[in-house]
PDB file of N, CA and C in Angstrom:
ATOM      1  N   UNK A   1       9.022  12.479  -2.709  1.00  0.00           N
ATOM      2  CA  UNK A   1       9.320  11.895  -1.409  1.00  0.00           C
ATOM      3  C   UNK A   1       8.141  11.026  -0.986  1.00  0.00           C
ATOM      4  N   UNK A   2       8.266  10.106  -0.357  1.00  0.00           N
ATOM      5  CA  UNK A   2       7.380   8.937   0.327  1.00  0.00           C
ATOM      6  C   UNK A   2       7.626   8.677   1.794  1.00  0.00           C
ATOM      7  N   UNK A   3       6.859   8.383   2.523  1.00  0.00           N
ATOM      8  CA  UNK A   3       6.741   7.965   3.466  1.00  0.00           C
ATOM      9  C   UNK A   3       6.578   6.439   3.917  1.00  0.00           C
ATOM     10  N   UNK A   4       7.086   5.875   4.839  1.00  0.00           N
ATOM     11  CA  UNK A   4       7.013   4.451   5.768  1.00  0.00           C
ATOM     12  C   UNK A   4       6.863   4.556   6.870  1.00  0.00           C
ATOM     13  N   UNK A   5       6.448   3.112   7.332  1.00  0.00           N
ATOM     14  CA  UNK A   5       6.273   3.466   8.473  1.00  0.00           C
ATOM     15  C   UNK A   5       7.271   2.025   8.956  1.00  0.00           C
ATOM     16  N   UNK A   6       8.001   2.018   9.808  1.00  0.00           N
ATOM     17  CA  UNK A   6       8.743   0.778  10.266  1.00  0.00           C
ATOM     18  C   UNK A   6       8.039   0.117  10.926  1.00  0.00           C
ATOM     19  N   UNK A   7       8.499  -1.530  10.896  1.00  0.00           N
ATOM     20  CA  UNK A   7       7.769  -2.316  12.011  1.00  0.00           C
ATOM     21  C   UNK A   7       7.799  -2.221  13.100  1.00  0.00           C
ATOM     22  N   UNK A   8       8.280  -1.279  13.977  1.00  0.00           N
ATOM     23  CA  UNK A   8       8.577  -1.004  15.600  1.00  0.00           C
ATOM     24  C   UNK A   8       7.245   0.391  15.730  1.00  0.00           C
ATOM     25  N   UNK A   9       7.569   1.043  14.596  1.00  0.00           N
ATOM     26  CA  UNK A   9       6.257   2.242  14.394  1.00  0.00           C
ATOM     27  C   UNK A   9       4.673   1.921  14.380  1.00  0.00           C
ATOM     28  N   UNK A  10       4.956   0.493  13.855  1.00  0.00           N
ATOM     29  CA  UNK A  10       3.350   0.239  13.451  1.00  0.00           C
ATOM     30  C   UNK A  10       3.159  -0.776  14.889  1.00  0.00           C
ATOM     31  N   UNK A  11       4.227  -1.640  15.473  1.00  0.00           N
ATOM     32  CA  UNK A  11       3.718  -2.132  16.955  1.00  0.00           C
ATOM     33  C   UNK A  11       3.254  -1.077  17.675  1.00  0.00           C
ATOM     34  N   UNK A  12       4.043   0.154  17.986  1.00  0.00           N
ATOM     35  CA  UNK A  12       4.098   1.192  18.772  1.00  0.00           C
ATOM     36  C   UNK A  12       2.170   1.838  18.610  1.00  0.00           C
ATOM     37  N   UNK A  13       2.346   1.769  17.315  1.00  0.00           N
ATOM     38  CA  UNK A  13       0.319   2.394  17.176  1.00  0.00           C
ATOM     39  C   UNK A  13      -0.502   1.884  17.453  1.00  0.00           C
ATOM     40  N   UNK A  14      -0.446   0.421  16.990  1.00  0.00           N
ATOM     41  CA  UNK A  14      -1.612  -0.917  17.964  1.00  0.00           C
ATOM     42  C   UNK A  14      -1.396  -0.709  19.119  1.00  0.00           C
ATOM     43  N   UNK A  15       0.100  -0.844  20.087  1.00  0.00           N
ATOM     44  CA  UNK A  15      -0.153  -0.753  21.376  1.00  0.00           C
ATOM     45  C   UNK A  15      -1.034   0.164  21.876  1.00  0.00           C
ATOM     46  N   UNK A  16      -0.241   1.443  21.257  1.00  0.00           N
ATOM     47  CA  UNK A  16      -1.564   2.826  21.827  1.00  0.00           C
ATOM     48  C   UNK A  16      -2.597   2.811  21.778  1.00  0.00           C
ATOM     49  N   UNK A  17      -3.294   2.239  20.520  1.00  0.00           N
ATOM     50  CA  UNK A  17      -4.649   2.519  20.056  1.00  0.00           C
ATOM     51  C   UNK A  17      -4.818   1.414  21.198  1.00  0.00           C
ATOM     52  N   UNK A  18      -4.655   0.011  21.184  1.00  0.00           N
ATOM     53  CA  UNK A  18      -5.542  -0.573  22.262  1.00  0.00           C
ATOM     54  C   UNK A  18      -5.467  -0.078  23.991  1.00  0.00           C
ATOM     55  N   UNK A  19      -4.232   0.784  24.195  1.00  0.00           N
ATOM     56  CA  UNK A  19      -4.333   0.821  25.452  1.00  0.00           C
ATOM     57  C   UNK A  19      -5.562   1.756  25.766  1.00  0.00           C
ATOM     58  N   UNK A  20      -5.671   3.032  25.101  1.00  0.00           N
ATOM     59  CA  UNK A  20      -6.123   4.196  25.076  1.00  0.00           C
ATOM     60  C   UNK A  20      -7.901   3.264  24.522  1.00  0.00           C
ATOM     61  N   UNK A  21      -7.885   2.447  23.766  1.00  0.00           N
ATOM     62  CA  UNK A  21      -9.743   2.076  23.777  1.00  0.00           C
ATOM     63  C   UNK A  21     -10.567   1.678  24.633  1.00  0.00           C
ATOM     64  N   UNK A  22      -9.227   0.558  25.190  1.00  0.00           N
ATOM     65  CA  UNK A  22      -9.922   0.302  26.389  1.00  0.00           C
ATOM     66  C   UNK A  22     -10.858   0.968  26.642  1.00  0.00           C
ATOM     67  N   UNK A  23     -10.393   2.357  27.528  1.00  0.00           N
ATOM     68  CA  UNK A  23     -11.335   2.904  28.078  1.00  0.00           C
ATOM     69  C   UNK A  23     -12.565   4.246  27.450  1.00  0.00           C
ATOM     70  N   UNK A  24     -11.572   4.129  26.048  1.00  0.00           N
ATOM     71  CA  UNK A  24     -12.016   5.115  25.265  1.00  0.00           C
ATOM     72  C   UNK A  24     -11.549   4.899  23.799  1.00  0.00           C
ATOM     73  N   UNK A  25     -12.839   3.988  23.041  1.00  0.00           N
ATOM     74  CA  UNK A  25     -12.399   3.576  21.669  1.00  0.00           C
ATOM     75  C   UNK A  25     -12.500   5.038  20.755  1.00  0.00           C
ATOM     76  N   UNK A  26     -13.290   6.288  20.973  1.00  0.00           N
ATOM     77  CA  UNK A  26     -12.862   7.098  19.868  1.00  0.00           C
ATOM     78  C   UNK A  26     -12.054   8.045  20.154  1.00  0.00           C
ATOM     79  N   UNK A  27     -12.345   8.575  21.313  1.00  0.00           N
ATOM     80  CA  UNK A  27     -10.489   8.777  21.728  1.00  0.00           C
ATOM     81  C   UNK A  27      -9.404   8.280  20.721  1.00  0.00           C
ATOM     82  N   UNK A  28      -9.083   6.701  20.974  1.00  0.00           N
ATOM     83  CA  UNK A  28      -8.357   6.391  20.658  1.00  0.00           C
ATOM     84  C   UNK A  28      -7.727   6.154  19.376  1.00  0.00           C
ATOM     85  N   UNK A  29      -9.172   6.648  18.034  1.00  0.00           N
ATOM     86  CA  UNK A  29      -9.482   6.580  17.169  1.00  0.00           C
ATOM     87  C   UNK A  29      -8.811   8.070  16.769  1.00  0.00           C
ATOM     88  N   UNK A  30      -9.205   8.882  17.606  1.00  0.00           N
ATOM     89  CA  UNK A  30      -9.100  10.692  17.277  1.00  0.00           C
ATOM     90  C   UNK A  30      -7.382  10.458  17.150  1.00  0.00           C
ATOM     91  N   UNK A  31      -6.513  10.316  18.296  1.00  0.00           N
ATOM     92  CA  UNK A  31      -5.046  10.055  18.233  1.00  0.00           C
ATOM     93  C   UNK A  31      -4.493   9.154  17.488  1.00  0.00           C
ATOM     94  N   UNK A  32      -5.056   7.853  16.654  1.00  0.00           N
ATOM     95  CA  UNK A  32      -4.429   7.437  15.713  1.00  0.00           C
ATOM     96  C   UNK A  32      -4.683   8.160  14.394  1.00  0.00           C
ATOM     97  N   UNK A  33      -5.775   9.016  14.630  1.00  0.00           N
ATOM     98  CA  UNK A  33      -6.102   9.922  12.912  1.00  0.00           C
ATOM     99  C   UNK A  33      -4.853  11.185  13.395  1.00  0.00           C
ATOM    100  N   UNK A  34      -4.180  12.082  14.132  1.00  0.00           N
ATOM    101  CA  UNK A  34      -4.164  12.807  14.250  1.00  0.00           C
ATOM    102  C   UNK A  34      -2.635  11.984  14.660  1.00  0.00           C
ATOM    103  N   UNK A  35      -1.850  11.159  14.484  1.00  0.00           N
ATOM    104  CA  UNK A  35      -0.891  10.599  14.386  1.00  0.00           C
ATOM    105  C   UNK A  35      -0.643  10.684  12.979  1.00  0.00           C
ATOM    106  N   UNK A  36      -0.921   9.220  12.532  1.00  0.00           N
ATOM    107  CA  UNK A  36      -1.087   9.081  10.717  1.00  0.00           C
ATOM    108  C   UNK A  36      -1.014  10.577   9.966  1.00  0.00           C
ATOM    109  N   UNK A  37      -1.967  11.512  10.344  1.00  0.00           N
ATOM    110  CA  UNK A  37      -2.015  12.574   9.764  1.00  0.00           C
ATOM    111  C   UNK A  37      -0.317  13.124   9.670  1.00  0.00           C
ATOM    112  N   UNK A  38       0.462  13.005  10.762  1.00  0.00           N
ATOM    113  CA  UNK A  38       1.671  13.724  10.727  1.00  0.00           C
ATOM    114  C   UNK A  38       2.319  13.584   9.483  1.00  0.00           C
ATOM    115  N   UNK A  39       1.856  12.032   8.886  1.00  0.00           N
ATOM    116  CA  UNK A  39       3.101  11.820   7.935  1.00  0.00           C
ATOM    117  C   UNK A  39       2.702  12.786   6.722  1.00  0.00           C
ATOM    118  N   UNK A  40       1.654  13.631   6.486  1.00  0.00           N
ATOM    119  CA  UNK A  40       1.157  14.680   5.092  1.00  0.00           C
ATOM    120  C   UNK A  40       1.655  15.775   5.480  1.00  0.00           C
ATOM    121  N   UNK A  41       1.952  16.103   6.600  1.00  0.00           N
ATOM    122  CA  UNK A  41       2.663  17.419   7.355  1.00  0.00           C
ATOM    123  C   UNK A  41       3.926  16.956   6.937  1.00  0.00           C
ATOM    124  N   UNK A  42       4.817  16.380   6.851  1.00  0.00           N
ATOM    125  CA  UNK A  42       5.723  16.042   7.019  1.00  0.00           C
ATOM    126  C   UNK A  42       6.437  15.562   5.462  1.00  0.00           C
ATOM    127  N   UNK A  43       5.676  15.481   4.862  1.00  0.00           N
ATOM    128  CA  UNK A  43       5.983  14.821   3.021  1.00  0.00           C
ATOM    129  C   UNK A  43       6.278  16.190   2.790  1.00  0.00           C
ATOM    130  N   UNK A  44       5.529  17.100   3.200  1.00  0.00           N
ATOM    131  CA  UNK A  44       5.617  18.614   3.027  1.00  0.00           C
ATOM    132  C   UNK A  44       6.756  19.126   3.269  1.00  0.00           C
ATOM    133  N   UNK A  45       7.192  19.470   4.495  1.00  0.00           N
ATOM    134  CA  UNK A  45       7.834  19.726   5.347  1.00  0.00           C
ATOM    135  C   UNK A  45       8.732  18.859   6.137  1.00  0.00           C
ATOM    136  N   UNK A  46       9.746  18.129   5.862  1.00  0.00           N
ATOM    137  CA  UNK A  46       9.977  17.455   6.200  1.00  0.00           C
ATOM    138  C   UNK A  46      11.506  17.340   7.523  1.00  0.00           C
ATOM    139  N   UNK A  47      11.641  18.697   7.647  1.00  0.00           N
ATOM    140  CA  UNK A  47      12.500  19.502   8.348  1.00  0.00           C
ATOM    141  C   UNK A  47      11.980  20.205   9.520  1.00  0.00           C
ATOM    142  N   UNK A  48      11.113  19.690   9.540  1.00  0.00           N
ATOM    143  CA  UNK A  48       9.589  20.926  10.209  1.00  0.00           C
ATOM    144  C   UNK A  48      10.160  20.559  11.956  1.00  0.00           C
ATOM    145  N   UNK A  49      10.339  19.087  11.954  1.00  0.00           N
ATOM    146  CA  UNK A  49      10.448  18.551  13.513  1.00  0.00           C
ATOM    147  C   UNK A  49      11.424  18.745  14.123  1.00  0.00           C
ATOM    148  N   UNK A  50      12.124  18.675  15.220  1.00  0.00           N
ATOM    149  CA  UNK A  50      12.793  19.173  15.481  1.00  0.00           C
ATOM    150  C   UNK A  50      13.668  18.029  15.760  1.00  0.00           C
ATOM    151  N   UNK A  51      15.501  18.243  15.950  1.00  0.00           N
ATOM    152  CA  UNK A  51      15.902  17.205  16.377  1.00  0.00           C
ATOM    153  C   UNK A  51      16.013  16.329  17.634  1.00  0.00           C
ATOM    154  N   UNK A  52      15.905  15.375  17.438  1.00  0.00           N
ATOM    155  CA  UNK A  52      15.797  14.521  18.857  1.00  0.00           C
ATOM    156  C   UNK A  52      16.800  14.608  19.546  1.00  0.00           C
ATOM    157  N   UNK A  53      16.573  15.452  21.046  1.00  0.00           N
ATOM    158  CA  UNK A  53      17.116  15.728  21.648  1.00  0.00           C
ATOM    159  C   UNK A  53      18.417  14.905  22.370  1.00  0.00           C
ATOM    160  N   UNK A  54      17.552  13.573  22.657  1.00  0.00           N
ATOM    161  CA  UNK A  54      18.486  12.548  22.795  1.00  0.00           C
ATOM    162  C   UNK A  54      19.359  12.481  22.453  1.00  0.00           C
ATOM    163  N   UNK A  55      19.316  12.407  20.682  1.00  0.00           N
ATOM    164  CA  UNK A  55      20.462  11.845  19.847  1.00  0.00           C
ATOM    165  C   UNK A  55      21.229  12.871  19.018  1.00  0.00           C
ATOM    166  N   UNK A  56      20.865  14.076  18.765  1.00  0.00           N
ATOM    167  CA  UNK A  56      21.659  14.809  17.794  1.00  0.00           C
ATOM    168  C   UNK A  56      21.988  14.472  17.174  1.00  0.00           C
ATOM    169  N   UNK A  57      21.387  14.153  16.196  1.00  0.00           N
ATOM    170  CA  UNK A  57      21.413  13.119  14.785  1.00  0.00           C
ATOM    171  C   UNK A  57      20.848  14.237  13.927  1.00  0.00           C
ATOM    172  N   UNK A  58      21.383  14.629  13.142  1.00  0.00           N
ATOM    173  CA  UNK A  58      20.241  15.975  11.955  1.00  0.00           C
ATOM    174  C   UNK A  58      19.298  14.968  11.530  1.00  0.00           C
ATOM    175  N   UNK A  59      19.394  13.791  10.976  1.00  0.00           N
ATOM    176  CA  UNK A  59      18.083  13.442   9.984  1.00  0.00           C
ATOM    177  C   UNK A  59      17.551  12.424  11.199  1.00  0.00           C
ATOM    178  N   UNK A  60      17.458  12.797  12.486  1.00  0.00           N
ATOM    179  CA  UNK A  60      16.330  11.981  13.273  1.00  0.00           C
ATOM    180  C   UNK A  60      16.036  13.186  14.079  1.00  0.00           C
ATOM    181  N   UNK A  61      14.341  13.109  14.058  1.00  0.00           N
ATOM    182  CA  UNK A  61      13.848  13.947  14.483  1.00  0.00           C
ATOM    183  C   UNK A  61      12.408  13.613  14.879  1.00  0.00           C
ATOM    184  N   UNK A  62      11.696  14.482  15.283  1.00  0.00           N
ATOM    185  CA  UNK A  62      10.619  14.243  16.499  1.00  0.00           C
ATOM    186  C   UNK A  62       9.809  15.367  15.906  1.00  0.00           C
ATOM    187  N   UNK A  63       8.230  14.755  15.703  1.00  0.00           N
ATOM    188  CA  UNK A  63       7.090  15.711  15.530  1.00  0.00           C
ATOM    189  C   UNK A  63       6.309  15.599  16.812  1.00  0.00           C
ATOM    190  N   UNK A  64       5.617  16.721  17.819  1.00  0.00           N
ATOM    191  CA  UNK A  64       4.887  16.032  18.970  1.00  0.00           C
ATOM    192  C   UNK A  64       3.504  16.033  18.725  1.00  0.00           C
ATOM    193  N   UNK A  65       3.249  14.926  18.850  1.00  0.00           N
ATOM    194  CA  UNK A  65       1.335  15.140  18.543  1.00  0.00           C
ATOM    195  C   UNK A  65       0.898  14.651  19.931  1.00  0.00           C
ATOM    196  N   UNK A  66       0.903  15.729  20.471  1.00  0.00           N
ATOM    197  CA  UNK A  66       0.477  15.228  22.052  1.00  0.00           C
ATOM    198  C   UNK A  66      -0.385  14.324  22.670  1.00  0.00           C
ATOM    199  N   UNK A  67      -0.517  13.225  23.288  1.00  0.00           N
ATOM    200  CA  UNK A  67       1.429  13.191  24.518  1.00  0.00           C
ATOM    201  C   UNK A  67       1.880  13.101  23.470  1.00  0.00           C
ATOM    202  N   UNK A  68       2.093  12.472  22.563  1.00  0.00           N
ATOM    203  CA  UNK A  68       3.204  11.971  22.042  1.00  0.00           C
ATOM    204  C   UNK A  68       4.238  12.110  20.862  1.00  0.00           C
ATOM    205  N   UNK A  69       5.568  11.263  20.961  1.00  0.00           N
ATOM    206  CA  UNK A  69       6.700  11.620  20.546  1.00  0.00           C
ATOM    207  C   UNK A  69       6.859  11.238  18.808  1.00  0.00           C
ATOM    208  N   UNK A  70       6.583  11.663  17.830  1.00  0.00           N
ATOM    209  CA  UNK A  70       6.484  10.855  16.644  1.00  0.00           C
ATOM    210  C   UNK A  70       8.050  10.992  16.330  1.00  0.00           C
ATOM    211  N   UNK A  71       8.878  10.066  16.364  1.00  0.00           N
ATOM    212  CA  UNK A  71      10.278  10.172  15.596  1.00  0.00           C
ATOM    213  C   UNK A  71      10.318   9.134  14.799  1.00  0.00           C
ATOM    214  N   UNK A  72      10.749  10.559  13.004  1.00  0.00           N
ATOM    215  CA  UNK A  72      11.237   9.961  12.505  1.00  0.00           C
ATOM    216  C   UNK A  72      12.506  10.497  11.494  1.00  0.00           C
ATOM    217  N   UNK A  73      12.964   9.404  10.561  1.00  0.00           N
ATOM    218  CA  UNK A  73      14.172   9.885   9.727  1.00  0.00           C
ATOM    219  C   UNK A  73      14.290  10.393   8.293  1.00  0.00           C
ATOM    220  N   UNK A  74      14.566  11.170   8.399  1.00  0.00           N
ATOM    221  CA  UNK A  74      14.755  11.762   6.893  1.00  0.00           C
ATOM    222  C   UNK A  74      15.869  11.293   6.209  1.00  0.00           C
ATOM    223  N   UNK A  75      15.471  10.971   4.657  1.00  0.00           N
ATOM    224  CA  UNK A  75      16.211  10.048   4.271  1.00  0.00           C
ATOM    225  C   UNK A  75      16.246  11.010   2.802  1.00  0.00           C
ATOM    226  N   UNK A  76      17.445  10.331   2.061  1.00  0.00           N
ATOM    227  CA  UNK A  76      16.822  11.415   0.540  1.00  0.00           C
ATOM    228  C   UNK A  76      15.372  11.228   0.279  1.00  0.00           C
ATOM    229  N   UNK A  77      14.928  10.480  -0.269  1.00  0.00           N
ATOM    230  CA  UNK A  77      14.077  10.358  -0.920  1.00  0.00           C
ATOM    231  C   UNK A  77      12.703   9.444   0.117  1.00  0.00           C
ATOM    232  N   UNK A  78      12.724   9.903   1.131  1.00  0.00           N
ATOM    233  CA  UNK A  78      11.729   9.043   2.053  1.00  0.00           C
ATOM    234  C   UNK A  78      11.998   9.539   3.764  1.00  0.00           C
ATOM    235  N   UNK A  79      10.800   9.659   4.102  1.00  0.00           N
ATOM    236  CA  UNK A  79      10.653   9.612   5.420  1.00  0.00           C
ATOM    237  C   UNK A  79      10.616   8.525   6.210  1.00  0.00           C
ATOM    238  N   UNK A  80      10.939   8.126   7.336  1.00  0.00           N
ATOM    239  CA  UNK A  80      10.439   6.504   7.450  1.00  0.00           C
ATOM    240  C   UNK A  80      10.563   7.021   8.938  1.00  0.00           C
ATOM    241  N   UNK A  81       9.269   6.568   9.567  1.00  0.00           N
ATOM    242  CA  UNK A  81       8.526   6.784  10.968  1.00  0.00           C
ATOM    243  C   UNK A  81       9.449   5.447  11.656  1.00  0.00           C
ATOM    244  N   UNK A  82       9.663   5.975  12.882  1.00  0.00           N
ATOM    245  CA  UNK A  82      10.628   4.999  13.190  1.00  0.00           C
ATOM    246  C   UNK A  82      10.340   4.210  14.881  1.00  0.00           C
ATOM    247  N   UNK A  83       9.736   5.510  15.210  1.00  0.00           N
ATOM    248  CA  UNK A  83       8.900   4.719  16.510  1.00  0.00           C
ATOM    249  C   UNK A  83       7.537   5.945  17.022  1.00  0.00           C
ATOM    250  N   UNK A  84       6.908   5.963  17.944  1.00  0.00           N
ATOM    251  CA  UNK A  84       6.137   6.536  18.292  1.00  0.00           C
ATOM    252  C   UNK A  84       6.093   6.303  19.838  1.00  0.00           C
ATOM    253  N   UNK A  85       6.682   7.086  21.012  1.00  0.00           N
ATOM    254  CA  UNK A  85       6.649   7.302  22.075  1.00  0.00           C
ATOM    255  C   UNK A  85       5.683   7.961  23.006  1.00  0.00           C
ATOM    256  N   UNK A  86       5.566   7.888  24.441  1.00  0.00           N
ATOM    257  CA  UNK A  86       4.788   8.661  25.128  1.00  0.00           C
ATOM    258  C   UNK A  86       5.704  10.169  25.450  1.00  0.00           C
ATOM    259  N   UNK A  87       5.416  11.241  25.138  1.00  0.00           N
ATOM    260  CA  UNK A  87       5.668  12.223  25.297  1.00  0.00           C
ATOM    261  C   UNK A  87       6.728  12.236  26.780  1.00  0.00           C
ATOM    262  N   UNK A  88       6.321  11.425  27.832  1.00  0.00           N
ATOM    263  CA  UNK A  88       7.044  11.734  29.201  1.00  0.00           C
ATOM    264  C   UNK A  88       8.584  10.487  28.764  1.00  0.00           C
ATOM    265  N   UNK A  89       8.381   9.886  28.265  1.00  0.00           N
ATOM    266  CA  UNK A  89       9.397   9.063  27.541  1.00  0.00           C
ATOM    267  C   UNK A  89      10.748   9.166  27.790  1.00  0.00           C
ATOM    268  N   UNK A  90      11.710   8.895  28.414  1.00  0.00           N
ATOM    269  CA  UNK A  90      13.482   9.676  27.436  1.00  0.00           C
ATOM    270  C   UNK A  90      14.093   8.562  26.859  1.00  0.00           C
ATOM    271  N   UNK A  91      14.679   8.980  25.442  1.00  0.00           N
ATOM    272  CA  UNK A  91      15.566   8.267  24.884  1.00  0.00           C
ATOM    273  C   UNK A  91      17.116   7.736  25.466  1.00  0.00           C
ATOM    274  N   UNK A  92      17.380   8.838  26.494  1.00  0.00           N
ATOM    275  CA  UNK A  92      18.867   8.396  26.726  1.00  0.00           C
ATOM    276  C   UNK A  92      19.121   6.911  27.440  1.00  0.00           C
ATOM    277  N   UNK A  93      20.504   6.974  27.231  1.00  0.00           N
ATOM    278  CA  UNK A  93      20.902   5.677  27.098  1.00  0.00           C
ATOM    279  C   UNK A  93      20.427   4.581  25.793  1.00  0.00           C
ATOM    280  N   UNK A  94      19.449   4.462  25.174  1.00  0.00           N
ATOM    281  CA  UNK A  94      19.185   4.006  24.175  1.00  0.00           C
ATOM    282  C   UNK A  94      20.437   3.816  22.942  1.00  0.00           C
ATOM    283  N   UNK A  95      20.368   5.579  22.515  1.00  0.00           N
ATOM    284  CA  UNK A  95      21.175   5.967  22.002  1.00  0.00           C
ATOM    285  C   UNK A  95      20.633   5.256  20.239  1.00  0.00           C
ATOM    286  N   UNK A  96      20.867   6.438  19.362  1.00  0.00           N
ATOM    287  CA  UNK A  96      20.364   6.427  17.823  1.00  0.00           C
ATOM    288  C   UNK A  96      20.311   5.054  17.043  1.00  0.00           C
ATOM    289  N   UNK A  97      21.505   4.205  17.366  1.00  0.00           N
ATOM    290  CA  UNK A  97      21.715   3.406  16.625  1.00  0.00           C
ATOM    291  C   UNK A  97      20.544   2.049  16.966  1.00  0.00           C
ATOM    292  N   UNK A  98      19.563   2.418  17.835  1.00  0.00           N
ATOM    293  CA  UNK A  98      18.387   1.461  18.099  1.00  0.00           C
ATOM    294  C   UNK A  98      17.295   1.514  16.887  1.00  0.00           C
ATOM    295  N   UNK A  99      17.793   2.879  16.461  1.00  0.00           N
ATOM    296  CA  UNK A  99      16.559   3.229  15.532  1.00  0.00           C
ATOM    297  C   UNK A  99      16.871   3.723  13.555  1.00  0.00           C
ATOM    298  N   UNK A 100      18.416   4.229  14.512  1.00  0.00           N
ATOM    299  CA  UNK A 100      18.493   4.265  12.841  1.00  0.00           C
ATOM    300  C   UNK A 100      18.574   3.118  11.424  1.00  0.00           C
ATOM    301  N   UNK A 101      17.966   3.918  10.390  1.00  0.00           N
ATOM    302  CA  UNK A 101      18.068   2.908   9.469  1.00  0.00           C
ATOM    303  C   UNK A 101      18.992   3.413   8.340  1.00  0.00           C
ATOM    304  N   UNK A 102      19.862   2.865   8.334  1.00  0.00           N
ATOM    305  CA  UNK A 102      21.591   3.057   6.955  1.00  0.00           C
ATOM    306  C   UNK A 102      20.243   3.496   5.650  1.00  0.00           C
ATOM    307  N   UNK A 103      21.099   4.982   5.170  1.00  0.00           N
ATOM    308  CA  UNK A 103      20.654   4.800   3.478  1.00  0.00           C
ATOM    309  C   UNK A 103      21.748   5.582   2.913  1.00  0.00           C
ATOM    310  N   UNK A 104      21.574   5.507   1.412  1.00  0.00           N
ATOM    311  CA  UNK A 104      22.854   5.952   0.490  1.00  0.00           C
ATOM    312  C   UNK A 104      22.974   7.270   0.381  1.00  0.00           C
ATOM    313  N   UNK A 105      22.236   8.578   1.286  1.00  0.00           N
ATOM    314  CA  UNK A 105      22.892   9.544   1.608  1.00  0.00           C
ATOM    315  C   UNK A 105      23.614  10.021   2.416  1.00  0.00           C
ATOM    316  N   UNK A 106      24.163  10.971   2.554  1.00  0.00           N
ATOM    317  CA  UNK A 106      25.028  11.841   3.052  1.00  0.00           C
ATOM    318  C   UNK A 106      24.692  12.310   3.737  1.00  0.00           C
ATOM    319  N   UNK A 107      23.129  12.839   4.439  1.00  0.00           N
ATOM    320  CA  UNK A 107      22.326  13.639   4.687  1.00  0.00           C
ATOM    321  C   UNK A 107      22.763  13.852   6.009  1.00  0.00           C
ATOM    322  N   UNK A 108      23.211  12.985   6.739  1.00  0.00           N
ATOM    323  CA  UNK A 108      23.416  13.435   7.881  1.00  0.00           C
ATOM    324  C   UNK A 108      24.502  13.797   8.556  1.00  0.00           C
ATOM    325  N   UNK A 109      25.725  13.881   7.416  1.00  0.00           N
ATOM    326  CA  UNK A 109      26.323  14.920   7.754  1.00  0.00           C
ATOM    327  C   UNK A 109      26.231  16.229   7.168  1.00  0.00           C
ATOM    328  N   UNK A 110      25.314  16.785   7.075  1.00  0.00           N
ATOM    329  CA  UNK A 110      24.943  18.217   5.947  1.00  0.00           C
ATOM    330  C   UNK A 110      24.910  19.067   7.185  1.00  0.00           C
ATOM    331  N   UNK A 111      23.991  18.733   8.237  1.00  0.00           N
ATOM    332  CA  UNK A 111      23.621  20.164   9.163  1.00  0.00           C
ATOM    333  C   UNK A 111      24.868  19.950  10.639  1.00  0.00           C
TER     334      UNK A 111
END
């Protein structure tokens, strides 16, 4: 299994990291290591997060690395980080199909 990170995931981390340096560059340094880190938790474990409440989607799901919301999708053969939220955040109204990405499994109708 492998991991990605989408282009909405990797805007979502610059934004943070610069908002959060501003006033505090290793701060902001500590929460992008301790972000990134999720995705080795997660190559592991990749069931570990829970599902996004929002969407009830089995293969979209949410790790919290406080504040914040790491969602992403389990795919056969790949994880792929799909955005990164502020913890106080809600998805509704959005609704899954903002984020999901089509692959050639089945997976999500299994659970």
């Amino acid at each position: 299994m492998k991991a990605e990170w989408s282009e909405q995931a990797r805007r979502d981390l610059v934004a943070i990291f610069e908002y959060i340096a501003e006033d505090n560059p290793s701060a902001a340094r500590r929460l992008l290591k301790r972000i990134r880190g999720s995705h080795d938790l997660l190559l592991r474990h990749p069931m570990m997060g829970r599902v996004v409440p929002e969407f009830e989607v089995a293969n979209i799901r949410e790790l919290i690395v406080v504040p914040y919301r790491v969602i992403y999708q389990v795919q056969l053969d790949c994880i792929l980080f799909l955005t990164v939220i502020h913890g106080r955040r809600s998805l509704r109204g959005i609704g899954p199909a903002a984020f999901i990405v089509p692959d050639d499994s089945d997976f999500a109708d299994a659970e």
